[in-house]
N, C-alpha and C. Protein backbone atom coordinates (compact mmCIF):
# COMPACT_ATOMS: atom_id res chain seq x y z
N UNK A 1 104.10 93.03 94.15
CA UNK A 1 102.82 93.64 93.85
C UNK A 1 101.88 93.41 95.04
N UNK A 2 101.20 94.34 95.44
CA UNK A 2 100.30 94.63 96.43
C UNK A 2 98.82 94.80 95.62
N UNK A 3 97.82 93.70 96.37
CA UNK A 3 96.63 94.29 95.54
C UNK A 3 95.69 94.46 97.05
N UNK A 4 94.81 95.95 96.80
CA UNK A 4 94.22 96.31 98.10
C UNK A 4 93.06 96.57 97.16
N UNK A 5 92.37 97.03 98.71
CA UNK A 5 90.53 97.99 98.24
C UNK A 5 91.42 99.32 98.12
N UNK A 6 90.99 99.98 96.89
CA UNK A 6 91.01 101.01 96.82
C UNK A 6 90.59 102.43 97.60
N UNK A 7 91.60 103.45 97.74
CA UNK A 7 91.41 104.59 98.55
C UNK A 7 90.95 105.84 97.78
N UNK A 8 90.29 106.90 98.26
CA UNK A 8 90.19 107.80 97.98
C UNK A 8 91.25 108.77 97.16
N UNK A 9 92.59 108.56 98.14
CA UNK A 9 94.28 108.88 97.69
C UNK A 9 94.34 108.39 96.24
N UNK A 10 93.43 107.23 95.76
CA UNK A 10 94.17 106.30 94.25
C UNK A 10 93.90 107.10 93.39
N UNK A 11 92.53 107.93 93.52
CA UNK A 11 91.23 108.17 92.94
C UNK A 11 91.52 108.45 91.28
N UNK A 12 93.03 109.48 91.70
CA UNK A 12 93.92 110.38 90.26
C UNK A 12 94.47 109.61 89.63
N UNK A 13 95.03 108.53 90.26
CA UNK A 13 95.83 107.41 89.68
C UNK A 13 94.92 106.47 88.92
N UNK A 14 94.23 105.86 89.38
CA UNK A 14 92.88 104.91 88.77
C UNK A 14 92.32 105.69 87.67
N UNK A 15 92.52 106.54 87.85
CA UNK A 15 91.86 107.54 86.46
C UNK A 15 92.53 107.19 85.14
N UNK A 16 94.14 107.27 85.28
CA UNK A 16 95.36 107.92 84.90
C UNK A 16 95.21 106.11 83.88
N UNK A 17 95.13 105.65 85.13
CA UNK A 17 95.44 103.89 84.56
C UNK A 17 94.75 103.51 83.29
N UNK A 18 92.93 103.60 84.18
CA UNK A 18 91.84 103.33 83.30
C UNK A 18 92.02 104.14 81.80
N UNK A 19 92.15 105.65 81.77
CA UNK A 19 91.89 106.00 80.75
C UNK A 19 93.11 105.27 79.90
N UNK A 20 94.36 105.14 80.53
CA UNK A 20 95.58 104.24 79.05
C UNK A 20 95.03 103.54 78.99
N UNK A 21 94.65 102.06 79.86
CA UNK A 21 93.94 101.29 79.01
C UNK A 21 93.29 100.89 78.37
N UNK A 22 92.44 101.98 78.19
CA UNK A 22 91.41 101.82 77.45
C UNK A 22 91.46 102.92 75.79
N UNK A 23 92.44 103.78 76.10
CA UNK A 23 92.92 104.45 75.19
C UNK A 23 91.92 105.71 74.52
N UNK A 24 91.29 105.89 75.85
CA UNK A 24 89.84 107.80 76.09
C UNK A 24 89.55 107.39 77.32
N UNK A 25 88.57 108.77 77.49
CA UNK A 25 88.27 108.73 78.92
C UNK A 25 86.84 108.52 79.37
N UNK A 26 86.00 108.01 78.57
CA UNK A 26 85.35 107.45 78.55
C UNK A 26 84.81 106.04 80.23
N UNK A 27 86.04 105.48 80.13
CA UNK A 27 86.06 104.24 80.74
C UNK A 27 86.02 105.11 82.59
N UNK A 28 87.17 106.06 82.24
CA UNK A 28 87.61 106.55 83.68
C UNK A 28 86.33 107.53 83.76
N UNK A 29 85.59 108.04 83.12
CA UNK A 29 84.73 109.28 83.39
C UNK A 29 83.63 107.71 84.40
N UNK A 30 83.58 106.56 83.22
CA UNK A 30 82.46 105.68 83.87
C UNK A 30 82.86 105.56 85.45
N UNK A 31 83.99 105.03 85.50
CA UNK A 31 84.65 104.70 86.88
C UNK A 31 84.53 105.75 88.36
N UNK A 32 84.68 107.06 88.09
CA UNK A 32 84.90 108.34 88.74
C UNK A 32 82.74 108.19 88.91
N UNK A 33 82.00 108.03 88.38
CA UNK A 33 80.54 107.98 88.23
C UNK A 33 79.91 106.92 88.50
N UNK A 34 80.15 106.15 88.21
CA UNK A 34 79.96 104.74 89.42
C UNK A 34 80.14 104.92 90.89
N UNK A 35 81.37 105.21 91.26
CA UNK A 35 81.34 105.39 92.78
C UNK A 35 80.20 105.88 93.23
N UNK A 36 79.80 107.37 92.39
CA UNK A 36 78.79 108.02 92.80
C UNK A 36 76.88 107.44 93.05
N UNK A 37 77.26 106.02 92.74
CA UNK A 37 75.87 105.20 92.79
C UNK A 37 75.69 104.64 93.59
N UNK A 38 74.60 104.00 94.00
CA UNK A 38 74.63 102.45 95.27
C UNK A 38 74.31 101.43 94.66
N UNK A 39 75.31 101.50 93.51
CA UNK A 39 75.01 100.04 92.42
C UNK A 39 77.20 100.06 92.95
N UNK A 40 77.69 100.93 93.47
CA UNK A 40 79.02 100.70 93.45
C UNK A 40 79.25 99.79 95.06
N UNK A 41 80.48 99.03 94.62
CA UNK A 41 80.29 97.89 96.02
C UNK A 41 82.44 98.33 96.24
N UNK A 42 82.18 99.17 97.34
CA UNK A 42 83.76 99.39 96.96
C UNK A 42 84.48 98.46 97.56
N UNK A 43 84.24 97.74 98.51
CA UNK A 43 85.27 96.44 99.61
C UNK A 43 85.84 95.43 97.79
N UNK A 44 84.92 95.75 96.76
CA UNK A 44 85.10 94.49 95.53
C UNK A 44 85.81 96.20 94.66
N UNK A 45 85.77 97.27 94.50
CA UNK A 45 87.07 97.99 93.88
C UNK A 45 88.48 97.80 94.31
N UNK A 46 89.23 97.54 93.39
CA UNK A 46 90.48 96.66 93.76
C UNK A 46 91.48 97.60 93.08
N UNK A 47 92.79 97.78 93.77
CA UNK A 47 94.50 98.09 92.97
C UNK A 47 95.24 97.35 92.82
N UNK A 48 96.34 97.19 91.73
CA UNK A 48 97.33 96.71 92.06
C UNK A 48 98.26 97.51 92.23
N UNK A 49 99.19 97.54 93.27
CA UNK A 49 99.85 98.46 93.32
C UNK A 49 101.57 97.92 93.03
N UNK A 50 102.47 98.47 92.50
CA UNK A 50 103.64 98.17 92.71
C UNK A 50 104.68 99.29 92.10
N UNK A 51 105.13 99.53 93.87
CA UNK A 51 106.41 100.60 94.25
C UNK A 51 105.59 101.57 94.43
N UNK A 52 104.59 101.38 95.14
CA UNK A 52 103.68 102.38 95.37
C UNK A 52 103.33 103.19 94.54
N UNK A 53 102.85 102.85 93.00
CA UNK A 53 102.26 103.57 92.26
C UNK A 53 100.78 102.48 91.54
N UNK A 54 99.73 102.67 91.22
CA UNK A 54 98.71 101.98 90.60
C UNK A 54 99.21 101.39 89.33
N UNK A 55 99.11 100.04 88.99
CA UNK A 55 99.54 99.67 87.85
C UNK A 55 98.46 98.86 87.45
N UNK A 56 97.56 98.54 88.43
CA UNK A 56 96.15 98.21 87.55
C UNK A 56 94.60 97.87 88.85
N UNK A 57 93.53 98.26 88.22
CA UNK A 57 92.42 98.38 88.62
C UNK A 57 91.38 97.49 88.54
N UNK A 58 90.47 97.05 89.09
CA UNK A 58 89.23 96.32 89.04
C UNK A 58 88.10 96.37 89.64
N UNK A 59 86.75 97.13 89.53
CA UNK A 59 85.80 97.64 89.79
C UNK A 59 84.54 96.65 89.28
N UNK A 60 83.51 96.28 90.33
CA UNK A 60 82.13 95.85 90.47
C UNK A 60 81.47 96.55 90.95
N UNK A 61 80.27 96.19 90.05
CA UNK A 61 79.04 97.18 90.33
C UNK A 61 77.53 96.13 90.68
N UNK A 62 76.40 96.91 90.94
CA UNK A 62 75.36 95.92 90.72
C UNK A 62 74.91 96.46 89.73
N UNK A 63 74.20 95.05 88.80
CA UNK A 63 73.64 95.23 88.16
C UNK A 63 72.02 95.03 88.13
N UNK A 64 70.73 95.48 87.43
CA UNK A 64 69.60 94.40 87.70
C UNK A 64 69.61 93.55 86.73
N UNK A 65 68.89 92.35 87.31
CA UNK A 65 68.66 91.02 86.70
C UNK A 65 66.88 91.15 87.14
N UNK A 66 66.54 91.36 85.84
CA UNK A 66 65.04 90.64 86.09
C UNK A 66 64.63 89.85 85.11
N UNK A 67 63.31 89.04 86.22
CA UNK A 67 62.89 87.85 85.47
C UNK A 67 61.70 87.73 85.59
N UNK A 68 60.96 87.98 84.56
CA UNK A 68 59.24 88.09 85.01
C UNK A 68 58.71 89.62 85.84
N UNK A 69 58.53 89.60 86.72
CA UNK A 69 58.21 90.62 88.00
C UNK A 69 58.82 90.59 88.73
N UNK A 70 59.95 89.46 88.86
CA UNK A 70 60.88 89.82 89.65
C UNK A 70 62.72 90.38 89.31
N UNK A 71 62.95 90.96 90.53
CA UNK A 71 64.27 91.64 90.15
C UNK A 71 64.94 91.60 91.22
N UNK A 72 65.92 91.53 91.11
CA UNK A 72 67.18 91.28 91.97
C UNK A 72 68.65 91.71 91.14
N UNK A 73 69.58 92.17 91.84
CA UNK A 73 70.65 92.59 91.79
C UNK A 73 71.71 91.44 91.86
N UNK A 74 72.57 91.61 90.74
CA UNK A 74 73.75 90.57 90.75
C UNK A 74 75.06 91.17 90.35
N UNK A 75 76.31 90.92 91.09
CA UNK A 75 77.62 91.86 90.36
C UNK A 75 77.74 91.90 88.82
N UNK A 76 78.53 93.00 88.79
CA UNK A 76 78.99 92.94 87.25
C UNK A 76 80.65 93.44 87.68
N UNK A 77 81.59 92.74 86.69
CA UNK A 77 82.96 93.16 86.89
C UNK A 77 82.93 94.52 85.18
N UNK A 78 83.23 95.81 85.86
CA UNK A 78 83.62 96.53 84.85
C UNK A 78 84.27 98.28 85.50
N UNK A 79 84.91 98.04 85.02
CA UNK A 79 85.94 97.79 84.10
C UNK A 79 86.88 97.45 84.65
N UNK A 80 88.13 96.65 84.32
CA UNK A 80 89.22 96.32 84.18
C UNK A 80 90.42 96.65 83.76
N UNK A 81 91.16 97.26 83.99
CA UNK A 81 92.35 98.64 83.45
C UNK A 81 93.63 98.11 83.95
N UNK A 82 94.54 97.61 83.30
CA UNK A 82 95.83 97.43 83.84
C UNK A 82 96.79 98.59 82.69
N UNK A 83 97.92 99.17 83.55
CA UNK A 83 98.97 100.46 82.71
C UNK A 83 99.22 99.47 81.52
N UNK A 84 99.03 100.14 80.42
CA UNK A 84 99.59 99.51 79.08
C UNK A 84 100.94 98.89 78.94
N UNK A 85 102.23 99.86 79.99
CA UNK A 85 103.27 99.14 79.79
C UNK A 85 103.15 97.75 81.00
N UNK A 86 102.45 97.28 81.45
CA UNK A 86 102.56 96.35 82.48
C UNK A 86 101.29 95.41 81.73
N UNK A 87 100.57 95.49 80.87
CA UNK A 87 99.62 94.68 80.58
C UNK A 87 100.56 93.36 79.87
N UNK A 88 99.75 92.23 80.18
CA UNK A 88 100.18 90.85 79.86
C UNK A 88 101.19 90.52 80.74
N UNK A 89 101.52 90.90 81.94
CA UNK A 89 102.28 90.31 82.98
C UNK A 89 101.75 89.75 84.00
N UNK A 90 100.52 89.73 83.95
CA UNK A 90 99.49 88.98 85.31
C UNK A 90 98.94 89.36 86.03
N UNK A 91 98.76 91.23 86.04
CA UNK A 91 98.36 91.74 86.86
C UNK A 91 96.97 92.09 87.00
N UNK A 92 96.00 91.64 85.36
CA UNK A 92 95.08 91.64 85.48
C UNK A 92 94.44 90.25 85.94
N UNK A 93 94.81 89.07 85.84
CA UNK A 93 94.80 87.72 86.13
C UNK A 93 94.55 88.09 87.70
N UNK A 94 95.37 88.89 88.38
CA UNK A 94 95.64 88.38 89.87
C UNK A 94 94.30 89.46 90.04
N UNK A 95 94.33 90.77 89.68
CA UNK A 95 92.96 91.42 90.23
C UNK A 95 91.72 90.78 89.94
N UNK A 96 91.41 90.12 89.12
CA UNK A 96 90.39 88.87 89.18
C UNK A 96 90.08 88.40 90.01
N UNK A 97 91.41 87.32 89.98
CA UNK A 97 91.70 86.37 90.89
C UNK A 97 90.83 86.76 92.65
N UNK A 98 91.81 87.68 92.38
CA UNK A 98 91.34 88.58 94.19
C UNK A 98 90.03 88.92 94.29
N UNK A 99 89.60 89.69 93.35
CA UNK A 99 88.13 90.42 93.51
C UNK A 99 87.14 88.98 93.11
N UNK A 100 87.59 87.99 92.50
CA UNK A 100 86.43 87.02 92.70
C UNK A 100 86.41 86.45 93.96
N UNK A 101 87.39 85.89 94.60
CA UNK A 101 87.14 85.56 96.22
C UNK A 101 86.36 86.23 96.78
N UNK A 102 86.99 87.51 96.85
CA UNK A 102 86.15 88.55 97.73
C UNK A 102 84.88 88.39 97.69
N UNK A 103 83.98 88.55 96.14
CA UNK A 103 83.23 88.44 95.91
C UNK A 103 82.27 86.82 96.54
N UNK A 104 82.96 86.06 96.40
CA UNK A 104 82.41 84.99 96.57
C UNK A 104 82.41 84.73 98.19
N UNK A 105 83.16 85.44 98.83
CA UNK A 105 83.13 85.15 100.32
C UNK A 105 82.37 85.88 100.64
N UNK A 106 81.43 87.19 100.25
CA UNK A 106 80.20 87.57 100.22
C UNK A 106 79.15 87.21 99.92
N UNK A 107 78.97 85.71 99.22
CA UNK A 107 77.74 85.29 99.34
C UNK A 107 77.13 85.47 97.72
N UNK A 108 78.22 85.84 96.74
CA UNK A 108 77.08 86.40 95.20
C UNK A 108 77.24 84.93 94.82
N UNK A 109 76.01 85.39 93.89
CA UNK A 109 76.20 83.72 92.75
C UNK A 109 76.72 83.57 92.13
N UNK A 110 77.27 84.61 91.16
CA UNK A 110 77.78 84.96 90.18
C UNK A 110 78.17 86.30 90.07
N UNK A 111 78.98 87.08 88.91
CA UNK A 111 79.48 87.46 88.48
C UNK A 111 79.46 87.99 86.91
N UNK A 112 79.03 88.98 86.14
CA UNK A 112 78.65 89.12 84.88
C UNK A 112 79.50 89.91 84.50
N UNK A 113 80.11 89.88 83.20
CA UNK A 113 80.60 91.33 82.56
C UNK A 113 80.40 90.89 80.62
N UNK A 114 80.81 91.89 80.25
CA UNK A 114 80.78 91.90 78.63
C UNK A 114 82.46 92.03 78.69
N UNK A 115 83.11 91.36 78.27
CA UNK A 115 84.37 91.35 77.98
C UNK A 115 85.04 90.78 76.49
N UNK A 116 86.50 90.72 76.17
CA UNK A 116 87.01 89.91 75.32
C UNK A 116 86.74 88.47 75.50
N UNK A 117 86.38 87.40 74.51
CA UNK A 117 86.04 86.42 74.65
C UNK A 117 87.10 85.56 74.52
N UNK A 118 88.12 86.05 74.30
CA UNK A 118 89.49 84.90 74.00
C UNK A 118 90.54 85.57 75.67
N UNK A 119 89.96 86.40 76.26
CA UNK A 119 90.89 86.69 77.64
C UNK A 119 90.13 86.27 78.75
N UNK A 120 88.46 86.70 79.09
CA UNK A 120 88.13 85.94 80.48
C UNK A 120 87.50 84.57 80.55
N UNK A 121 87.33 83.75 79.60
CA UNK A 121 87.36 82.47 79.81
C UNK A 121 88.52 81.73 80.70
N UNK A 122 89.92 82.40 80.48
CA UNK A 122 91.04 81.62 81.18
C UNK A 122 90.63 81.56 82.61
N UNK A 123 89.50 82.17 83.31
CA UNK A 123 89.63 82.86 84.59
C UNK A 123 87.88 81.97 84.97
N UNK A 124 87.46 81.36 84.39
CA UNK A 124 86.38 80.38 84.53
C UNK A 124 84.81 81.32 83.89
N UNK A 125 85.53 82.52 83.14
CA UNK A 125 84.01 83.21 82.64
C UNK A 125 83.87 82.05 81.29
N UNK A 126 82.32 82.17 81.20
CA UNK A 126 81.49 81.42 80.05
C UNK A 126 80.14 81.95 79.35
N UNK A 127 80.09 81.74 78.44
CA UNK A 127 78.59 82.59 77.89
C UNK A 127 77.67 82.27 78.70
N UNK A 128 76.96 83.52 79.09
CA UNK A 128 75.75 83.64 80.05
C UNK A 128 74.53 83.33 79.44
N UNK A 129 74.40 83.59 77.99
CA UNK A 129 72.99 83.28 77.56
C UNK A 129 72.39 81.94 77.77
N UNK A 130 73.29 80.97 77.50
CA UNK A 130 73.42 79.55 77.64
C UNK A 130 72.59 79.20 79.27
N UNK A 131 72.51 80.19 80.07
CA UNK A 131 72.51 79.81 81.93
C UNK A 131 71.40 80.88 81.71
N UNK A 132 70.83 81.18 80.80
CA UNK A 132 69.51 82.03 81.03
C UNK A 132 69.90 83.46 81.34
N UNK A 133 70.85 83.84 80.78
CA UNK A 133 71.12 85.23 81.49
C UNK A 133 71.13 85.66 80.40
N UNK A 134 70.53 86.82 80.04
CA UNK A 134 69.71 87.58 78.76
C UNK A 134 70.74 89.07 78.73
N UNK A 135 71.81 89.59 77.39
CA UNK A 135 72.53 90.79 77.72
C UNK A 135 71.49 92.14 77.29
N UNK A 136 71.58 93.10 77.70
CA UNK A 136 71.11 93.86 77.20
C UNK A 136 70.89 94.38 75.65
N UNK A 137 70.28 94.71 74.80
CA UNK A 137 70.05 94.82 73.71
C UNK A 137 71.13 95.43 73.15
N UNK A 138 71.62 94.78 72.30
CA UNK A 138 72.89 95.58 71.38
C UNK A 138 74.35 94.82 71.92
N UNK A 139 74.36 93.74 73.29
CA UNK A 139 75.41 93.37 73.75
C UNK A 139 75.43 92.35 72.51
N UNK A 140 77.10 91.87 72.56
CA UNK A 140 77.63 90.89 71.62
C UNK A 140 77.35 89.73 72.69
N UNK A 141 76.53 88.56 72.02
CA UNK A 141 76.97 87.70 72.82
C UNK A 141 78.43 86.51 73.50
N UNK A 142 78.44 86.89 72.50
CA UNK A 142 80.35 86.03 73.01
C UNK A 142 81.12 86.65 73.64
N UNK A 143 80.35 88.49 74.00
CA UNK A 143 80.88 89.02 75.27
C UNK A 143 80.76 89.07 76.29
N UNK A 144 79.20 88.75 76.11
CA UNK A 144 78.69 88.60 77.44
C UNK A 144 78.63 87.26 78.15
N UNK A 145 79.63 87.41 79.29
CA UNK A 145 79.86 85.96 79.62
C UNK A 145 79.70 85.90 81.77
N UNK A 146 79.51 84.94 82.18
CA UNK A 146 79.45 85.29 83.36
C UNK A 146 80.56 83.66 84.21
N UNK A 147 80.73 84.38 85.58
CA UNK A 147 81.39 83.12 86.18
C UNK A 147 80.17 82.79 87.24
N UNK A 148 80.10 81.86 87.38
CA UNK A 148 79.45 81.03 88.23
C UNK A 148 80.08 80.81 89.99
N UNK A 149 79.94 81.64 90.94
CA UNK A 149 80.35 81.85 92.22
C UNK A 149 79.56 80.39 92.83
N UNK A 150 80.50 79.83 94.43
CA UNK A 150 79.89 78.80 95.14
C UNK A 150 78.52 79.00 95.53
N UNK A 151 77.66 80.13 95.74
CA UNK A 151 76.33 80.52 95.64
C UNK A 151 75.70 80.52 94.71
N UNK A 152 76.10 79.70 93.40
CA UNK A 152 75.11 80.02 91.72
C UNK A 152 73.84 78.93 92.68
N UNK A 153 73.26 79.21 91.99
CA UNK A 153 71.89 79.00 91.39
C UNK A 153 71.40 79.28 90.17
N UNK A 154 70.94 78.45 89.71
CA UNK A 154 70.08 77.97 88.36
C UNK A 154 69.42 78.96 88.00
N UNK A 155 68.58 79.16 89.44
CA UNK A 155 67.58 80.15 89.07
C UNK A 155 67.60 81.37 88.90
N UNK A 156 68.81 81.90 89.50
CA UNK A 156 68.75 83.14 88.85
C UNK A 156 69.35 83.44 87.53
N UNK A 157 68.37 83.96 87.03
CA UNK A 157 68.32 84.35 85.24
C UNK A 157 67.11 85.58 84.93
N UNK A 158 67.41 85.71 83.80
CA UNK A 158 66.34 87.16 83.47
C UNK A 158 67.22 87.91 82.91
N UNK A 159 66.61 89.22 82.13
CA UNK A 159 67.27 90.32 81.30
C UNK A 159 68.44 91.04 82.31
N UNK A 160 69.21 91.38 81.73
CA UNK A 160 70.62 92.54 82.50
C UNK A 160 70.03 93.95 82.11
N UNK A 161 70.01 94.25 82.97
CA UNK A 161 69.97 96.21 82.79
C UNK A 161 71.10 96.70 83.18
N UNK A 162 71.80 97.49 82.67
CA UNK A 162 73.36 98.18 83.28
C UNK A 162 72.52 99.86 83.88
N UNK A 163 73.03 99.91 84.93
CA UNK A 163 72.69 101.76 85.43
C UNK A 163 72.85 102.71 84.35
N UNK A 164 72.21 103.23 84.27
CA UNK A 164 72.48 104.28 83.50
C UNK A 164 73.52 105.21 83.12
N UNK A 165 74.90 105.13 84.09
CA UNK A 165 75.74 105.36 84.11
C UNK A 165 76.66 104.73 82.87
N UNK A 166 76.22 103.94 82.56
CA UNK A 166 77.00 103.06 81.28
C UNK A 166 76.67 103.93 79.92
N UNK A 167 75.19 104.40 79.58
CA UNK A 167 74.94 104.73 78.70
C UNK A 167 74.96 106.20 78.88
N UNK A 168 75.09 106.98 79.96
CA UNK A 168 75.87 108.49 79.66
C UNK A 168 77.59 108.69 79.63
N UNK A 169 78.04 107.52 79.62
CA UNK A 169 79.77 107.75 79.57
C UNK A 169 79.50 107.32 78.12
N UNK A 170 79.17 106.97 77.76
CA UNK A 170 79.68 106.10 75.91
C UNK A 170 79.98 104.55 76.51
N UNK A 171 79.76 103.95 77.43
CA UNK A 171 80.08 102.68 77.79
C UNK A 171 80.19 101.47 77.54
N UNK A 172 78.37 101.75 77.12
CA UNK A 172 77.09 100.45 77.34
C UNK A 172 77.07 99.92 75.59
């Protein structure tokens, strides 16, 4: 297995992936519409590839974080898509794995997403509310969980806003 930054070439494939895993297209319409933002950070869009076909995906975005009057931008990991017949073999583990380095050798503090609460804990995610990080209205909290990068700081905390892109796919 090969995991790279994603190409333009994947674009049909990443589609193909996202929508099985997620089981509509919903997820892939979000994915294909993200790019189209400058909340999308593509060096952190990730493949896995093996035998030269996509067998799973991992995409960060920015999100805002404000706190008071102030605002600042912090990643969010979403979505996450590995092919249904290859899920639970590690391939979402390792696109993590990868896209959090990356991430962290860029300098973020952290890392946010709304996920399953019994799958990204293994990977060092933890409830964010607890660290002052507030989900958007209607998020579950035991989904919303964040990892803590070698750049955390305390201080950053405040409400999550997701782009708007979340709430015209069916996403958010």
């Amino acid at each position: 297995m090969i995991i790279r930054t994603e190409q333009p070439a994947d674009y049909a494939a990443i589609s193909r992936v996202v929508a099985a895993a997620f089981g509509r297209e919903n997820e892939a319409r979000l994915v294909e519409r993200l790019r189209e933002t400058p909340n999308y950070v593509p060096e952190l869009a990730l493949v896995a590839e093996e035998n030269a076909a996509v067998a799973g995906h991992v995409m960060f975005t920015y999100v805002t974080l404000e706190d008071n009057d102030d605002a600042r931008r912090v990643l969010c990991l979403a979505p996450l898509s590995v092919t249904p017949e290859r899920q639970k073999d590690g391939i979402g583990g390792a696109l993590i794995g990868e896209s959090v380095a990356r991430a962290g050798a860029l300098g973020e503090p952290l890392v946010l997403l709304v996920g399953h609460p019994g799958y990204y804990p293994r990977f060092g995610f933890e409830p964010a509310r607890p660290l002052g990080l507030e989900p958007p209205p209607g998020t579950p909290d035991a989904a919303f969980m964040v990892l803590r990068l070698s750049q955390y700081n305390p201080n950053v905390r405040g409400r999550v806003s997701w782009p708007t892109v979340f709430e015209e796919t069916g996403t958010a």
